[in-house]
Each structure stands twice: as C-alpha cells, then as structure tokens.
Protein backbone atom coordinates (compact mmCIF):
# COMPACT_ATOMS: atom_id res chain seq x y z
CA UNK A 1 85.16 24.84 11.53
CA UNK A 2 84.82 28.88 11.91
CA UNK A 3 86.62 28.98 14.77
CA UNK A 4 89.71 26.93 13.99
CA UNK A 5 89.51 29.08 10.78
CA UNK A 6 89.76 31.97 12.83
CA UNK A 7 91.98 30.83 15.62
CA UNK A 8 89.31 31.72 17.81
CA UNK A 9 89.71 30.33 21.46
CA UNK A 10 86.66 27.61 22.43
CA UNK A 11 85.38 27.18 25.76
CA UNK A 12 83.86 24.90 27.71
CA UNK A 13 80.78 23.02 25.42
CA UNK A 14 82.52 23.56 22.44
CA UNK A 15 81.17 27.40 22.18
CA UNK A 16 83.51 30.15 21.21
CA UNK A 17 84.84 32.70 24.53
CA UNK A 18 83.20 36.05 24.00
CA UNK A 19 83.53 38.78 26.48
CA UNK A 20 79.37 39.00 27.66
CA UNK A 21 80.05 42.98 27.47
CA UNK A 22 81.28 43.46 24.11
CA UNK A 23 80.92 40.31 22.36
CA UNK A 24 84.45 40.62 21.45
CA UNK A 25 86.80 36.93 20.64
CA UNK A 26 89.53 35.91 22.01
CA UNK A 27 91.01 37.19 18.20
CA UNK A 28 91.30 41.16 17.73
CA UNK A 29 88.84 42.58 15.72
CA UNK A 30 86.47 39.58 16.03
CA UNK A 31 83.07 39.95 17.71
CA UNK A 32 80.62 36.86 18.29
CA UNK A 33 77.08 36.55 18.97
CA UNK A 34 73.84 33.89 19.34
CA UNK A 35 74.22 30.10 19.61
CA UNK A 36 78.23 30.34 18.92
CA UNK A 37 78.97 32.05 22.37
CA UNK A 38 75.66 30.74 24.51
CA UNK A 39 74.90 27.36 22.97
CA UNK A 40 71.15 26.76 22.23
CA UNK A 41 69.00 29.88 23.81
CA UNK A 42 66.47 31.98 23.17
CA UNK A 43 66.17 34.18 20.03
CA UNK A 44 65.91 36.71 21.94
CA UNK A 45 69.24 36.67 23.91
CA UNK A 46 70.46 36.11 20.43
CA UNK A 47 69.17 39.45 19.08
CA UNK A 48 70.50 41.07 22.37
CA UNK A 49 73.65 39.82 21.83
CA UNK A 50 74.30 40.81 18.14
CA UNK A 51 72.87 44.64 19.51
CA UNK A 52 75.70 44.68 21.66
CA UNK A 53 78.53 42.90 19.24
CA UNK A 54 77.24 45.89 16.65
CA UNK A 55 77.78 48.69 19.12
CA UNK A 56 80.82 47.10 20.01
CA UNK A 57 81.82 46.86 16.29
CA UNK A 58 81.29 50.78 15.75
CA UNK A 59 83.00 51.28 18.65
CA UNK A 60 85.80 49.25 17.42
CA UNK A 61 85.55 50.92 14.10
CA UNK A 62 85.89 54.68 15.32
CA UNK A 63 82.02 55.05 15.95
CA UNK A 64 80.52 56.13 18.74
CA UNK A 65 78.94 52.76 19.30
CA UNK A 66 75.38 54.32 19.05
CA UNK A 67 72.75 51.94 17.01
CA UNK A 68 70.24 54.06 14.67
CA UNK A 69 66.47 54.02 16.17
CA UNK A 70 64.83 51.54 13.98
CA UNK A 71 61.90 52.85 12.22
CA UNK A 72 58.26 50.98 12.01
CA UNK A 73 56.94 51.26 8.78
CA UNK A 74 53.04 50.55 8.20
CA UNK A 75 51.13 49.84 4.91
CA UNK A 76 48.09 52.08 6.08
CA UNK A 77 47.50 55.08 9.05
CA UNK A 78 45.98 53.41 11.98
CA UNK A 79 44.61 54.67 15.14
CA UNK A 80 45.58 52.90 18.38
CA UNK A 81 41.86 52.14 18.42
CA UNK A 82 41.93 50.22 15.19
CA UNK A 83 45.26 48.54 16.07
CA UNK A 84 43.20 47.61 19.49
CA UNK A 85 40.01 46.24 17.45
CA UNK A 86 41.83 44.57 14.75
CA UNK A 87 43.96 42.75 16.98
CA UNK A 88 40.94 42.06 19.72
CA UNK A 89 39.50 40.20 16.58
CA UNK A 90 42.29 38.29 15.88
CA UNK A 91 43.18 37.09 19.33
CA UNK A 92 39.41 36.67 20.66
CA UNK A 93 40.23 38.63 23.65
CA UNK A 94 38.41 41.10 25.17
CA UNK A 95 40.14 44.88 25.02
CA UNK A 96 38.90 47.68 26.81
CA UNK A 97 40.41 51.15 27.33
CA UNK A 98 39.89 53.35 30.40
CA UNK A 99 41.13 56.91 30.59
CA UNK A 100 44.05 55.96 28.06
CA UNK A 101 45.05 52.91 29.89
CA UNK A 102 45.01 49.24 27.70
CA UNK A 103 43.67 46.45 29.66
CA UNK A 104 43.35 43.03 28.01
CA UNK A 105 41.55 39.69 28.99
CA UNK A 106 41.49 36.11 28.23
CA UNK A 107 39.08 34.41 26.81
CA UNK A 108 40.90 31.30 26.20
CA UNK A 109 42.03 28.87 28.88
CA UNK A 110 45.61 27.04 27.90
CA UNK A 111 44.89 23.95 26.60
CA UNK A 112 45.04 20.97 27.87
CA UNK A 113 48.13 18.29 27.35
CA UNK A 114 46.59 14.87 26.37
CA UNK A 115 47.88 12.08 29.00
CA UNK A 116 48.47 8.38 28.70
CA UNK A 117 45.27 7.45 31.35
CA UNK A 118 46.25 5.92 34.37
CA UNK A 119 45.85 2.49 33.95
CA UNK A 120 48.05 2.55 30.82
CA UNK A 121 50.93 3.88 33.13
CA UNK A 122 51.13 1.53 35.20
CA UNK A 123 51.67 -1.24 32.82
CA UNK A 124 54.14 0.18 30.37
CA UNK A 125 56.68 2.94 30.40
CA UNK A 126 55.66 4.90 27.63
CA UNK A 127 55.13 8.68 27.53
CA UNK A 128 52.70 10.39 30.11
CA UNK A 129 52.32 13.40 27.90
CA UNK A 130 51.09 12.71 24.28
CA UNK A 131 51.58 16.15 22.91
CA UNK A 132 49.06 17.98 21.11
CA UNK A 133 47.29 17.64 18.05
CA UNK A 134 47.78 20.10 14.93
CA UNK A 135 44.47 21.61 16.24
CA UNK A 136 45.38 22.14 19.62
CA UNK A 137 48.88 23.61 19.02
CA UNK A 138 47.15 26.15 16.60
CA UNK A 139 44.80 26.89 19.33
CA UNK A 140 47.31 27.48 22.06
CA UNK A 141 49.30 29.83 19.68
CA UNK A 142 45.93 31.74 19.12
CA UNK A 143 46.02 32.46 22.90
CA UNK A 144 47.13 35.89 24.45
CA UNK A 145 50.86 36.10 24.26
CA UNK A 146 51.30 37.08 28.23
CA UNK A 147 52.85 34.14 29.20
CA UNK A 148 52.56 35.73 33.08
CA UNK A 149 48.98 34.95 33.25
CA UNK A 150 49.08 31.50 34.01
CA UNK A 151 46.42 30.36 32.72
C-alpha cells in the first residue's frame, strides 16, 4: 500500500529497492529501512539500517550526515564492580576480574530440547522436537547471552 502510494519501485519478494549504502528509494527524497527493504531479519540489521537511512537523510537535508553520540542515562552512580556483581547475581554466572580484564563463566548448560522418543518416530510422522516448556524457555533466556560459547 506505501509503496504504490509513493510510487516507490518493488523488487523481487515484494520488498521496496533501496540502495544498501544510503537507504535511499527508487523516489527522490525517499529513504527506506528494516523489513520493507530486507524482508523478515534481524532487529538488528533493522536498527543498522535506519542509522544509515538517518545519516543519509541529513546528508540529504544539508547536514553533514553525522548522528549525535547517544547518551546512557542511569537512575543511580555505579561502579563497574557493582554493575559486575549485580549482574553476576542476576545471570548466576561466575565474574571475576584480573588486572582490569572481565572474564565471565557459565554456570548453566543450554537446555535440553524435549524429543518425540524413538519408538514414537518410527510409527507416526509427527514432530521430533517438542519445544520447550514455559519453564525451560525462561531458563534458557536466564543463560549468558554469548551465543559463541556453544554450550
């Protein structure tokens, strides 16, 4: 509907053509981001994406195309050792620091899918994996957020 509305051009998978650099549309003055240019991804290239169709838009605008640092607000002073404990507690992982560096370990092994047993398999076609309980999803998002452990 948006991009008929705009005469904006579509692509391929019914997504609107951006240029990946700029984020700009096919239309003058007309920048895109997120799901509308990409499909379904990742918040994250989402975010990316607007970043660069904002610089792009100051640019566009007679800006120099340079995004204000974004400022962390707190509701109390903490110490990086506080942050450290607080979050140690939380996450029931073990934090140590050693001449300034942060090193973190898990605790908590990834939990374990529930399968359709063996027998089961081989006489219907239902679903292997039964997905987790409530429980066990809550558990697995307790666990440390470095996915490149492997655990």
């Amino acid at each position: 509907e948006v991009p008929e509305q705009f005469k904006l051009e579509i692509g391929r998978g019914n997504i609107i053509v951006a240029d990946p650099e700029t984020m700009a549309s096919s239309k003058e003055g007309v920048f895109t981001a997120g799901d509308a240019v990409t499909g379904p991804a990742s918040v994250v290239e989402a975010v990316g994406a607007a970043k660069k169709a904002a610089i792009s838009i100051d640019k566009h605008l007679g800006g120099k195309g340079v995004l204000p640092v974004e400022e962390i607000k707190v509701k109390e002073p903490t110490s990086r050792h506080t942050f450290l404990e607080r979050w140690q507690e939380k996450r029931e992982v073990e934090v140590s620091i050693v001449d300034g560096s942060v090193s973190v370990s898990v605790e908590k092994k990834r939990t374990e899918m529930p399968r359709l047993p063996i027998e089961d398999r081989l006489q219907r076609f239902d679903e292997v994996e039964l997905g987790l309980t409530k429980e066990m999803a809550i558990a697995e998002g307790q666990r440390c957020w470095r996915c490149d452990l492997e655990q």
